[in-house]
C-alpha atoms as a PDB file:
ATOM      1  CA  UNK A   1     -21.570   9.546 -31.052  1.00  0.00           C
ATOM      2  CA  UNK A   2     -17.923  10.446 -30.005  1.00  0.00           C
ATOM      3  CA  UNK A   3     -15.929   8.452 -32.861  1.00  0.00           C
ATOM      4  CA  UNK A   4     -16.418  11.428 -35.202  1.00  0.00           C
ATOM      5  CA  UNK A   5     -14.439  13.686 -32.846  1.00  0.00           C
ATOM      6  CA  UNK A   6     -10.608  13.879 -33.474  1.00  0.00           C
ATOM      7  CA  UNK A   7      -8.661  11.881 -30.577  1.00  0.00           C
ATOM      8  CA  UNK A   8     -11.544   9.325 -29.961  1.00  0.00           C
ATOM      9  CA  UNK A   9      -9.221   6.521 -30.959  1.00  0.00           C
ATOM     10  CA  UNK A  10      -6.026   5.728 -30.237  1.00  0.00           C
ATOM     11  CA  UNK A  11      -3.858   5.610 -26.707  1.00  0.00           C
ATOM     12  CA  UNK A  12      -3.302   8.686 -24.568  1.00  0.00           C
ATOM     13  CA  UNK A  13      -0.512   9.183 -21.807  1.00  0.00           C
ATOM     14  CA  UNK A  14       2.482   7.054 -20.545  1.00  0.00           C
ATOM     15  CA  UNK A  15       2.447   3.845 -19.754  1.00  0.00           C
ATOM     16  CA  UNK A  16       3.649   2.602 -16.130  1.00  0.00           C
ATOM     17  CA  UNK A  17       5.238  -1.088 -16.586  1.00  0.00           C
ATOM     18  CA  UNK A  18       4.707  -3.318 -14.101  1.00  0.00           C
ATOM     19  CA  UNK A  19       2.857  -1.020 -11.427  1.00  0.00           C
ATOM     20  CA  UNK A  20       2.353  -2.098  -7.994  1.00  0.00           C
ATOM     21  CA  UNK A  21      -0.523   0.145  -6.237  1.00  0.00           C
ATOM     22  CA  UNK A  22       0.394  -1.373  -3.118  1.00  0.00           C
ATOM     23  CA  UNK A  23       3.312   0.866  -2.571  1.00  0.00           C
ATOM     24  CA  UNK A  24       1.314   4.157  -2.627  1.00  0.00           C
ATOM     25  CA  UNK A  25      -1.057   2.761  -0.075  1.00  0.00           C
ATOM     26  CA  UNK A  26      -1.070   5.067   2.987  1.00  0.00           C
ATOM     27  CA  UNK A  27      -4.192   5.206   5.148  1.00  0.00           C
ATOM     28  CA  UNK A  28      -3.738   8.541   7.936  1.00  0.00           C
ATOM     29  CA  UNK A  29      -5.385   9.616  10.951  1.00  0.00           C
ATOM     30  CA  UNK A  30      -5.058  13.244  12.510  1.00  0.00           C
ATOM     31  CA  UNK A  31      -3.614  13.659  15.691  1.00  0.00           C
ATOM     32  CA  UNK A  32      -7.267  14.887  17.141  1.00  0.00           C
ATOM     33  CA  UNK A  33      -8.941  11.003  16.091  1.00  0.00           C
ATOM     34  CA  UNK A  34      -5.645   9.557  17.752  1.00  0.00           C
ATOM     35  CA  UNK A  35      -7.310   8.482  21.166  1.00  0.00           C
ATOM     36  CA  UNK A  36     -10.044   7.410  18.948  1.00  0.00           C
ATOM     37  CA  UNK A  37      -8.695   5.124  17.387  1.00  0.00           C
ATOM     38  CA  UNK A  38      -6.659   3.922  20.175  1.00  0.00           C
ATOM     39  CA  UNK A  39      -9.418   2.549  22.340  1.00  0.00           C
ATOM     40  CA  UNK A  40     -10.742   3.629  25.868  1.00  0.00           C
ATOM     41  CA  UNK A  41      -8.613   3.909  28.554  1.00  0.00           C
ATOM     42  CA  UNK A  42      -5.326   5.455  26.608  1.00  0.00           C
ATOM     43  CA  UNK A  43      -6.418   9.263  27.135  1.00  0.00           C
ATOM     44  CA  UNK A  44      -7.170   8.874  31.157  1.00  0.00           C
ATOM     45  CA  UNK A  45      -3.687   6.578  31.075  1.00  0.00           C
ATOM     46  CA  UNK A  46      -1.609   9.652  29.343  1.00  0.00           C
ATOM     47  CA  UNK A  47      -3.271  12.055  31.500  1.00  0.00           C
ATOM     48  CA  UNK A  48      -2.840  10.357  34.781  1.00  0.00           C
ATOM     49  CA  UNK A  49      -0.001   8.667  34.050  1.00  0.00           C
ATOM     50  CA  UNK A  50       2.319   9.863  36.390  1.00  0.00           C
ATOM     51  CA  UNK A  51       5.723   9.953  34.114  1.00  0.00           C
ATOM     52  CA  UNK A  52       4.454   7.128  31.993  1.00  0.00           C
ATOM     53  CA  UNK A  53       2.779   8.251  28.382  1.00  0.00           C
ATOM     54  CA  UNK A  54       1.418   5.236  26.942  1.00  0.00           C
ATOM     55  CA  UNK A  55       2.739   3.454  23.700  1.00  0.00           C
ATOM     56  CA  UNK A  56       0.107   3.781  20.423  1.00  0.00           C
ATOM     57  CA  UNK A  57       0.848   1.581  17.699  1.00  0.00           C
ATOM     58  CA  UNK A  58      -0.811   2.899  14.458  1.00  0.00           C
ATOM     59  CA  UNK A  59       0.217   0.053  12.903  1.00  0.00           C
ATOM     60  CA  UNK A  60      -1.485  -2.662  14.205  1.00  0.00           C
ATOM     61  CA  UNK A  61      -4.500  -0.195  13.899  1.00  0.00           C
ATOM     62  CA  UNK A  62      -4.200  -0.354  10.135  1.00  0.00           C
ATOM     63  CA  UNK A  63      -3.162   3.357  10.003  1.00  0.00           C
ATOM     64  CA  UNK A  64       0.486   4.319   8.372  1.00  0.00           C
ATOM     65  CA  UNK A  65       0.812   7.873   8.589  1.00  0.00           C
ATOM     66  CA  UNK A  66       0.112  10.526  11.127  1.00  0.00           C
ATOM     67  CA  UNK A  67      -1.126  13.899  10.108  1.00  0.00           C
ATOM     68  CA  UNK A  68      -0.598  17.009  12.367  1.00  0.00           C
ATOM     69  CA  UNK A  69      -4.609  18.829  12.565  1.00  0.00           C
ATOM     70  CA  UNK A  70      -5.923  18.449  16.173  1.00  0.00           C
ATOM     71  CA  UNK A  71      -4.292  19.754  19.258  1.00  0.00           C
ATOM     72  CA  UNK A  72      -2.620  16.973  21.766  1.00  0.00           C
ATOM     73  CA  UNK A  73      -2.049  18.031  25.459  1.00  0.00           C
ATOM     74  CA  UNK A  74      -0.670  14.955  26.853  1.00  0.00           C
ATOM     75  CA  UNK A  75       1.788  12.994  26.388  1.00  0.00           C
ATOM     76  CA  UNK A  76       1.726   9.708  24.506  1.00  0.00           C
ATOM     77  CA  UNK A  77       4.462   7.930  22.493  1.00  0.00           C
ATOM     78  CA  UNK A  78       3.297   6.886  18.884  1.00  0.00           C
ATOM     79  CA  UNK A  79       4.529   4.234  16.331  1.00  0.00           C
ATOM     80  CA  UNK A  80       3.866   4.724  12.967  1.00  0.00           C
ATOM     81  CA  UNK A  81       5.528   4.665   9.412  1.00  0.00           C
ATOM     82  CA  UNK A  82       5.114   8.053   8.649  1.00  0.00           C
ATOM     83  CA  UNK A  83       5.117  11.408  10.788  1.00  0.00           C
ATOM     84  CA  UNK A  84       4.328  14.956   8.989  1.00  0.00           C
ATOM     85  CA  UNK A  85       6.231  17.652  10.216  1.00  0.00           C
ATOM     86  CA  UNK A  86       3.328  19.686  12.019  1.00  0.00           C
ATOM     87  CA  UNK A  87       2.611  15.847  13.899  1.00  0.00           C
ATOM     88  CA  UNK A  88       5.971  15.607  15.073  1.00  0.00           C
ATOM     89  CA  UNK A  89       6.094  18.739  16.793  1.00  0.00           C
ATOM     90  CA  UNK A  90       3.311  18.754  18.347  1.00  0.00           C
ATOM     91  CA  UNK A  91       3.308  15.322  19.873  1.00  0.00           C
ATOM     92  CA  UNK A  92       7.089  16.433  21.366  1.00  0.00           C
ATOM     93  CA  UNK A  93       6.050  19.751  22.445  1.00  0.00           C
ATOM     94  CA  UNK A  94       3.185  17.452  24.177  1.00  0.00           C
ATOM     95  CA  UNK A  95       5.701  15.428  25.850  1.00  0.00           C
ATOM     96  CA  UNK A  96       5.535  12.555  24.153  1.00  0.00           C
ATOM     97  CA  UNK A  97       7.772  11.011  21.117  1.00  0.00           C
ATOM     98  CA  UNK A  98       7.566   9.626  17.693  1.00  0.00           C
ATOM     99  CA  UNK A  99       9.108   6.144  16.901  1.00  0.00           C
ATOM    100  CA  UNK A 100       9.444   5.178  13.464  1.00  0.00           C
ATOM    101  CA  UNK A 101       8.276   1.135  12.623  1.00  0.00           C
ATOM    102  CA  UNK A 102       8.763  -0.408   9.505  1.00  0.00           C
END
């Protein structure tokens, strides 16, 4: 049994008052499952698009944050909470832009 070893009882670590786990919660999606997730149609849109890139909301898809693995070769605009850095660049090297929604 494990109450004969030394620290079995007791309380370990700090304690968090209060916590709210909701304000960690931030569900992500690479850029390379973007047109995945944003239905059929969207790529063929962005690619024949003529000046017009689409608009992807993330989220209304239930995603927050957009992570940069993947390559993107046309261009799209995309709303999200959160961009990383890599994301960001290569959506606007792409052509496209990143708008930030609450």
């Amino acid at each position: 049994m494990d109450k004969y070893h030394p620290g079995y009882f007791g309380k370990v670590g700090m304690r968090h008052f209060h916590l709210m786990k909701n304000r960690t919660y931030t569900p992500t999606i690479n850029i390379d499952k973007l047109f995945n997730a944003a239905g059929e149609g969207v790529y063929e849109a962005a690619k024949n698009g003529g000046g017009k890139a689409p608009v992807i909301d993330l989220t209304n898809l239930g995603v927050f944050k957009l992570l940069g693995n993947g390559q993107i070769d046309v261009p799209v605009i995309v709303k999200a909470k959160y961009f990383s850095k890599l994301a960001e660049k290569k959506i606007k090297e792409a052509g496209g832009a990143c708008l930030l929604s609450a």
